[in-house]
N, C-alpha and C. Protein backbone atom coordinates (compact mmCIF):
# COMPACT_ATOMS: atom_id res chain seq x y z
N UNK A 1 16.53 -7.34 9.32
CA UNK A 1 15.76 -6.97 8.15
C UNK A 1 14.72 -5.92 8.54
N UNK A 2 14.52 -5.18 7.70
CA UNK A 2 13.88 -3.92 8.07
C UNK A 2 12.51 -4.25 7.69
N UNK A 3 11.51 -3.12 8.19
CA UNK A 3 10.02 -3.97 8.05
C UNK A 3 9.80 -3.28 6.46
N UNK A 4 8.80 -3.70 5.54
CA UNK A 4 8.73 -2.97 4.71
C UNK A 4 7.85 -1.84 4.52
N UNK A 5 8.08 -1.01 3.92
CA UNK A 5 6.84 0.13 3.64
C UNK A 5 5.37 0.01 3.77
N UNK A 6 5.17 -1.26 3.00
CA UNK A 6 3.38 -1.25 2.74
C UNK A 6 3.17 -1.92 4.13
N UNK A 7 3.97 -2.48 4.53
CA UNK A 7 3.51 -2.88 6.12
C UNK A 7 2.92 -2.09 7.20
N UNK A 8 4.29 -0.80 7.33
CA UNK A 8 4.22 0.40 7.93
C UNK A 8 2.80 0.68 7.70
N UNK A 9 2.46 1.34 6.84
CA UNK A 9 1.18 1.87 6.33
C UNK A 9 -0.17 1.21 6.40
N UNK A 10 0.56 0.13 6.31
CA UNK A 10 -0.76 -1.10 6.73
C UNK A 10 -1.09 -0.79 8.24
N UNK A 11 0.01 -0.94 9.51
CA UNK A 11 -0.71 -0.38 10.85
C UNK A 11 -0.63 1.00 10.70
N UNK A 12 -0.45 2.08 10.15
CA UNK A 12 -0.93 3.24 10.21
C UNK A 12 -2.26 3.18 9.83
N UNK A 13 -2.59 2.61 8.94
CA UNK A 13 -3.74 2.57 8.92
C UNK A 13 -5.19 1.92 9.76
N UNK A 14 -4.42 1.36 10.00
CA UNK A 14 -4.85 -0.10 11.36
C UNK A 14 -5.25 0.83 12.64
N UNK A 15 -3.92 2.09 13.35
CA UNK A 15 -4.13 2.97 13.59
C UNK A 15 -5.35 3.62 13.80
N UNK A 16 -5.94 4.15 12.28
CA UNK A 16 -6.27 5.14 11.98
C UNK A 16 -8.19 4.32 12.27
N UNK A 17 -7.96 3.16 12.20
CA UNK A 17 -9.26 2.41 11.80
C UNK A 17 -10.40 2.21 13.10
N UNK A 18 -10.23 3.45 13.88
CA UNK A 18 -11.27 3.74 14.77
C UNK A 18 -12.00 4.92 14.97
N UNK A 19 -13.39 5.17 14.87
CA UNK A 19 -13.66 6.23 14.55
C UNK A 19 -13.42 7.01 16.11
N UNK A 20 -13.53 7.13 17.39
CA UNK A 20 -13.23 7.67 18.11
C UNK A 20 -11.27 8.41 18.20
N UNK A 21 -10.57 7.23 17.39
CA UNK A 21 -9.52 7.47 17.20
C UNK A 21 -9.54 8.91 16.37
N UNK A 22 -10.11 8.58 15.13
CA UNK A 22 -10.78 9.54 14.21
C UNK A 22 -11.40 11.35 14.50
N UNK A 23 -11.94 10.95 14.97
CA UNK A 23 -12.82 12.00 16.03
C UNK A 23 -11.29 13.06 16.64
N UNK A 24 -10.66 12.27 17.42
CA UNK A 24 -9.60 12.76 18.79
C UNK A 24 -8.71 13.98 17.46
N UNK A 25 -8.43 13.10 16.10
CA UNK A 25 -7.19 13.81 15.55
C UNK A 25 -8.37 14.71 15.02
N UNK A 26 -9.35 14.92 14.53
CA UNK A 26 -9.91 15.96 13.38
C UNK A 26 -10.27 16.99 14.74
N UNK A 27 -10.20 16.78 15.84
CA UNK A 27 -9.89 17.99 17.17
C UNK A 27 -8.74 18.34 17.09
N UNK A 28 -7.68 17.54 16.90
CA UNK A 28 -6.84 17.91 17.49
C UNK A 28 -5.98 18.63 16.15
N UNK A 29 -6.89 18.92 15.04
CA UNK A 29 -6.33 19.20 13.45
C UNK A 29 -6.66 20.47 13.77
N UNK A 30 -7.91 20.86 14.72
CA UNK A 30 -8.36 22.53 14.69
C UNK A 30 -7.29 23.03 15.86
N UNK A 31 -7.29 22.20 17.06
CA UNK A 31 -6.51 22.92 17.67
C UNK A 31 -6.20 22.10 18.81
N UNK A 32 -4.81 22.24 19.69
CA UNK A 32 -4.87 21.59 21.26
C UNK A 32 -5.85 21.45 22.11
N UNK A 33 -6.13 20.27 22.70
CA UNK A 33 -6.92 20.10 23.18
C UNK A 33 -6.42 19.44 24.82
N UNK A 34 -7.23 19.51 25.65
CA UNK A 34 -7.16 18.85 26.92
C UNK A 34 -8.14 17.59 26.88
N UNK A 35 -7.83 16.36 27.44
CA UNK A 35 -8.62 15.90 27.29
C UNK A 35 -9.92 16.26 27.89
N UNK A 36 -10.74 16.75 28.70
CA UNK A 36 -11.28 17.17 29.57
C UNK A 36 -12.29 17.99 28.41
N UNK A 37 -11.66 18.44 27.54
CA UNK A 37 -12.42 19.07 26.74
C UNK A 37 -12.75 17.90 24.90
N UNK A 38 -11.68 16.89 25.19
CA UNK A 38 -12.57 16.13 23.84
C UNK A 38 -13.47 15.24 24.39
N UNK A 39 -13.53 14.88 25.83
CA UNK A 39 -14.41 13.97 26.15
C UNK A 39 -15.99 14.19 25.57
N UNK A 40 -16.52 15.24 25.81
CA UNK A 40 -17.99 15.40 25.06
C UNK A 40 -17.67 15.34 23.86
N UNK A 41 -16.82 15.95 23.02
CA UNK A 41 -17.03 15.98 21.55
C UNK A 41 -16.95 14.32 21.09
N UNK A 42 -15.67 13.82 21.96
CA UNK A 42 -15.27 12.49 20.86
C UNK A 42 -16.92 11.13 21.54
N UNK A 43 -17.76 11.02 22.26
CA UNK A 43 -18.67 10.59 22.97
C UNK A 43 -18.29 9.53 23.48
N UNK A 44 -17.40 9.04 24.07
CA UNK A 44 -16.90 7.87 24.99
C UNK A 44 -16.56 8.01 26.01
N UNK A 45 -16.46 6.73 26.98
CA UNK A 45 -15.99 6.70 28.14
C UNK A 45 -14.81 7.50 28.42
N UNK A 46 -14.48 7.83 29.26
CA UNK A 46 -13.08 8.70 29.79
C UNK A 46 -11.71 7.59 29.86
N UNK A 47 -12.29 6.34 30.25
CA UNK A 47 -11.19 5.38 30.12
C UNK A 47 -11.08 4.61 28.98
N UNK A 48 -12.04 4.83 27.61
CA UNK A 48 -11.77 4.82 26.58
C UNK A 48 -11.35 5.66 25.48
N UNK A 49 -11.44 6.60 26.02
CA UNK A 49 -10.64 8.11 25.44
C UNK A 49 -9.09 7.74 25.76
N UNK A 50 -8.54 7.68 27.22
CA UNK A 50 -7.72 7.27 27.31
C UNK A 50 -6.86 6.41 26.46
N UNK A 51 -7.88 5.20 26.20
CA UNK A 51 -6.88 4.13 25.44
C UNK A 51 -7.01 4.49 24.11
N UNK A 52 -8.02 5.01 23.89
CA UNK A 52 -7.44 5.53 22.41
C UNK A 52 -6.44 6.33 22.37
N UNK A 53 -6.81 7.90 23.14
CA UNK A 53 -4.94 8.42 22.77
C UNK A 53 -4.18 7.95 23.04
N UNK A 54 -3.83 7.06 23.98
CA UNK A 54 -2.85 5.99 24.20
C UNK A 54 -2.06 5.38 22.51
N UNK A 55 -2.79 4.55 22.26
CA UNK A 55 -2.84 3.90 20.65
C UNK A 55 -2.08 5.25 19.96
N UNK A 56 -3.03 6.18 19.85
CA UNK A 56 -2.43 7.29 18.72
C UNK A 56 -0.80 8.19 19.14
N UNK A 57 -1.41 8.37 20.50
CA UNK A 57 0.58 8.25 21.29
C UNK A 57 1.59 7.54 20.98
N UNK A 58 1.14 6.04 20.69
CA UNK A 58 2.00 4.94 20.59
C UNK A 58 2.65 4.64 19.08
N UNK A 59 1.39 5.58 18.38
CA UNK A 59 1.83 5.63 16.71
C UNK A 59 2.71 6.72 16.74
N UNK A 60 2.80 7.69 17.20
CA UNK A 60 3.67 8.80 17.18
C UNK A 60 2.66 9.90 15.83
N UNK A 61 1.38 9.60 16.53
CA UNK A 61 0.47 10.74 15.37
C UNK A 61 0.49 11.58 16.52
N UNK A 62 0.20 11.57 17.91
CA UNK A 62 0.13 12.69 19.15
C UNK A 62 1.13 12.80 20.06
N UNK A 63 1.13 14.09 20.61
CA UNK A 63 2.23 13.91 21.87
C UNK A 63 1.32 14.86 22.49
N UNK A 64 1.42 14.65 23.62
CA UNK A 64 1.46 15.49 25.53
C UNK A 64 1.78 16.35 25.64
N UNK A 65 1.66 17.37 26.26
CA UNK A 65 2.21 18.47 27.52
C UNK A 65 1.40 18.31 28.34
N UNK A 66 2.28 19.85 29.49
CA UNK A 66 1.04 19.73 30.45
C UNK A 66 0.99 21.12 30.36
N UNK A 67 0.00 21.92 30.93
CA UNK A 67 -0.48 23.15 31.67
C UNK A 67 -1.14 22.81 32.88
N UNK A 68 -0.07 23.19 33.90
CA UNK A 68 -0.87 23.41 34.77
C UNK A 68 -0.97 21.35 35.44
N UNK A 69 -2.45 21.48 35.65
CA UNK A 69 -2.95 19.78 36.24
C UNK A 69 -3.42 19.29 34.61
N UNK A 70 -3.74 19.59 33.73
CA UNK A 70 -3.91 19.34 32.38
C UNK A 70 -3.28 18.65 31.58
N UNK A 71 -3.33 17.66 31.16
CA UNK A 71 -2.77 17.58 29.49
C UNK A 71 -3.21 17.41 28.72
N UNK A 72 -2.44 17.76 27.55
CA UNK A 72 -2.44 19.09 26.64
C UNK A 72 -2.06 17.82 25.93
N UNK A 73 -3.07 17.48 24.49
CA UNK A 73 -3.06 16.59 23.31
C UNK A 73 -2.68 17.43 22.27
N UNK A 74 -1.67 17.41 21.28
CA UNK A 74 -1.36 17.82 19.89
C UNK A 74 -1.00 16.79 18.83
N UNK A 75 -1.60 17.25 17.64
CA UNK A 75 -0.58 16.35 16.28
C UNK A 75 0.63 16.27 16.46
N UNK A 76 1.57 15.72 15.88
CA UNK A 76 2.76 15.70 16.07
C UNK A 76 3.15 16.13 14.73
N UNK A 77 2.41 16.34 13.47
CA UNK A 77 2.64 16.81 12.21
C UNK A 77 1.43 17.47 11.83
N UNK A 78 1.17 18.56 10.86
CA UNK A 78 0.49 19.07 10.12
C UNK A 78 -0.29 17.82 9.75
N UNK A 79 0.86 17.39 8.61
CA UNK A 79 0.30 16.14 7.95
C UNK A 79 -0.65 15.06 8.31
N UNK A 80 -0.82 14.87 9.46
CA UNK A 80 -1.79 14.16 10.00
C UNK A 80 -3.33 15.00 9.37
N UNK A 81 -3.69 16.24 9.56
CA UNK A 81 -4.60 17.15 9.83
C UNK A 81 -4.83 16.59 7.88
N UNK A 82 -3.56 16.84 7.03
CA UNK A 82 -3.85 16.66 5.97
C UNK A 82 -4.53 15.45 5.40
N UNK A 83 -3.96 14.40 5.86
CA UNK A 83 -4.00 13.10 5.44
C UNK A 83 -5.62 13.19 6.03
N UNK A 84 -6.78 13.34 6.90
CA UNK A 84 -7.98 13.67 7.20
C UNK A 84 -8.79 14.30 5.87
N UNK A 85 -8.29 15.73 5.56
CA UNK A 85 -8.60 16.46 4.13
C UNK A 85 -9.09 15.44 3.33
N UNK A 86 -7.51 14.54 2.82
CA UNK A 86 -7.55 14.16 1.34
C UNK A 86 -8.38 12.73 1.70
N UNK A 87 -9.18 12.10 3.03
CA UNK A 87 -9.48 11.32 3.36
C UNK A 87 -11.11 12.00 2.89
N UNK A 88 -11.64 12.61 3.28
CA UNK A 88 -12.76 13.30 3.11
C UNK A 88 -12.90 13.49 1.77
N UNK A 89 -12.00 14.39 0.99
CA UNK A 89 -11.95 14.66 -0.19
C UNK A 89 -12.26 13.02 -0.95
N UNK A 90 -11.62 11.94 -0.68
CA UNK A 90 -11.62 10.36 -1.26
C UNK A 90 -13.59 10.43 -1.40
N UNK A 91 -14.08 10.23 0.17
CA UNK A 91 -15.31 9.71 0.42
C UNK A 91 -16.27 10.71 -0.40
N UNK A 92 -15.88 12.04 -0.59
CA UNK A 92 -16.79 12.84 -1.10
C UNK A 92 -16.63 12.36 -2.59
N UNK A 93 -15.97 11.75 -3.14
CA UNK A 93 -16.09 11.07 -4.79
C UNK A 93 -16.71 9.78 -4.54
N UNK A 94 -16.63 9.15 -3.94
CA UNK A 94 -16.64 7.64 -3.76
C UNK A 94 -18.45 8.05 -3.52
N UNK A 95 -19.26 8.73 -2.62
CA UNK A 95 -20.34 9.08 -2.12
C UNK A 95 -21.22 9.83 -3.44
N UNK A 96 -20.24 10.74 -3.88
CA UNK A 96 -20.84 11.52 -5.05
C UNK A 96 -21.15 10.48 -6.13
N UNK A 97 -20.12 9.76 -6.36
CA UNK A 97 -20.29 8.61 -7.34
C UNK A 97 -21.78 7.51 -7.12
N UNK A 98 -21.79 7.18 -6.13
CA UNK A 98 -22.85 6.22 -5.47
C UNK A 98 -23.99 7.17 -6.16
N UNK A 99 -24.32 7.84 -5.58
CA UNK A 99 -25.34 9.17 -5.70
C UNK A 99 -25.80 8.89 -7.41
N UNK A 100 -25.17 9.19 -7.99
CA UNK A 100 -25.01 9.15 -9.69
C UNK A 100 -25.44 7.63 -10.20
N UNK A 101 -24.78 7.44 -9.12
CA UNK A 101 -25.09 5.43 -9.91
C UNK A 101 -26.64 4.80 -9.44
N UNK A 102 -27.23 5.67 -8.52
CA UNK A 102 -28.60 5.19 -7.70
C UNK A 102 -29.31 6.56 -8.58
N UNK A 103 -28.90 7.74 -8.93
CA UNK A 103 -29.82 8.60 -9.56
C UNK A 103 -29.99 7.55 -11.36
N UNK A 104 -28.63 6.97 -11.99
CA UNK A 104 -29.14 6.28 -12.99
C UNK A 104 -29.96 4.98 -13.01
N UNK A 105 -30.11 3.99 -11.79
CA UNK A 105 -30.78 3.07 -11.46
C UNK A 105 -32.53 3.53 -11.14
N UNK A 106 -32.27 4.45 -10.76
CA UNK A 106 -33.86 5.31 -10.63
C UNK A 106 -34.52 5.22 -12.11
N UNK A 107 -33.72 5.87 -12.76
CA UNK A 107 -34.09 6.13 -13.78
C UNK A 107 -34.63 7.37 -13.84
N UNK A 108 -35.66 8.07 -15.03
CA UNK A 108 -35.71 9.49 -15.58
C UNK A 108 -37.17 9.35 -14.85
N UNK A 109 -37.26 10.33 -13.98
CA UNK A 109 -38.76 10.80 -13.35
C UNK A 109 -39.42 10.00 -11.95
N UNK A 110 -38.23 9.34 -11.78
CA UNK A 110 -38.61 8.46 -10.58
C UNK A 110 -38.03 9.05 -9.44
N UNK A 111 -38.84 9.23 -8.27
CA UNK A 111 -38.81 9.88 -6.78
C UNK A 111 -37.77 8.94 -6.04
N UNK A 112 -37.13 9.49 -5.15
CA UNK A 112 -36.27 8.46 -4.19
C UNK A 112 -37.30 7.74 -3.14
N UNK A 113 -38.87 7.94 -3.28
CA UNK A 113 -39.70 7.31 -2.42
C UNK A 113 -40.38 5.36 -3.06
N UNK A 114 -40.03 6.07 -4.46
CA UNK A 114 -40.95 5.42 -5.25
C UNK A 114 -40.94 3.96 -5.49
């Protein structure tokens, strides 16, 4: 029996549900990276960098090369880079909304100190 869809998506998402995990792909959405070079950006240990791309390797969101003594981290789809977008695009309504719902709880002339 085959697994079902919403399952799939359920550990893709499961996946996706670390922000260092997070961090590694919205690098790796601008461009290849070595690890050597996401270590400062993503701010973790080197042997937790590791196990995260590990995880995202294991999803088949990244693959390897090498150059050289290097390797060389990439998406394995565009779509990854996208699915980030329309993830941002979500929080920027969800945030904008909040915003609106605490500017009407304020009420008319009231400071965000007040």
């Amino acid at each position: 029996m085959s697994t079902p869809l919403y399952q799939l998506k359920a550990e893709l998402f499961k996946t996706l549900g670390h922000p260092a995990r997070i961090r590694v792909l919205e690098l790796l959405s601008e461009r290849d990276h070595a690890v050597s070079e996401m270590l400062p950006e993503v701010g973790v240990e080197s042997a937790n960098l590791s196990q995260q791309l590990a995880v995202l390797r294991r999803a088949g969101l990244v693959t390897t090369s090498r150059r050289g003594s290097a390797v060389i981290y990439s998406l394995t789809s565009p779509q990854v880079a996208e699915l980030l977008v329309v993830a941002r695009a979500i929080l920027t309504g969800v945030l904008s909304g909040q915003v609106e719902l605490l500017d009407d709880l304020r009420g008319p002339g009231e400071s965000p100190g007040s």
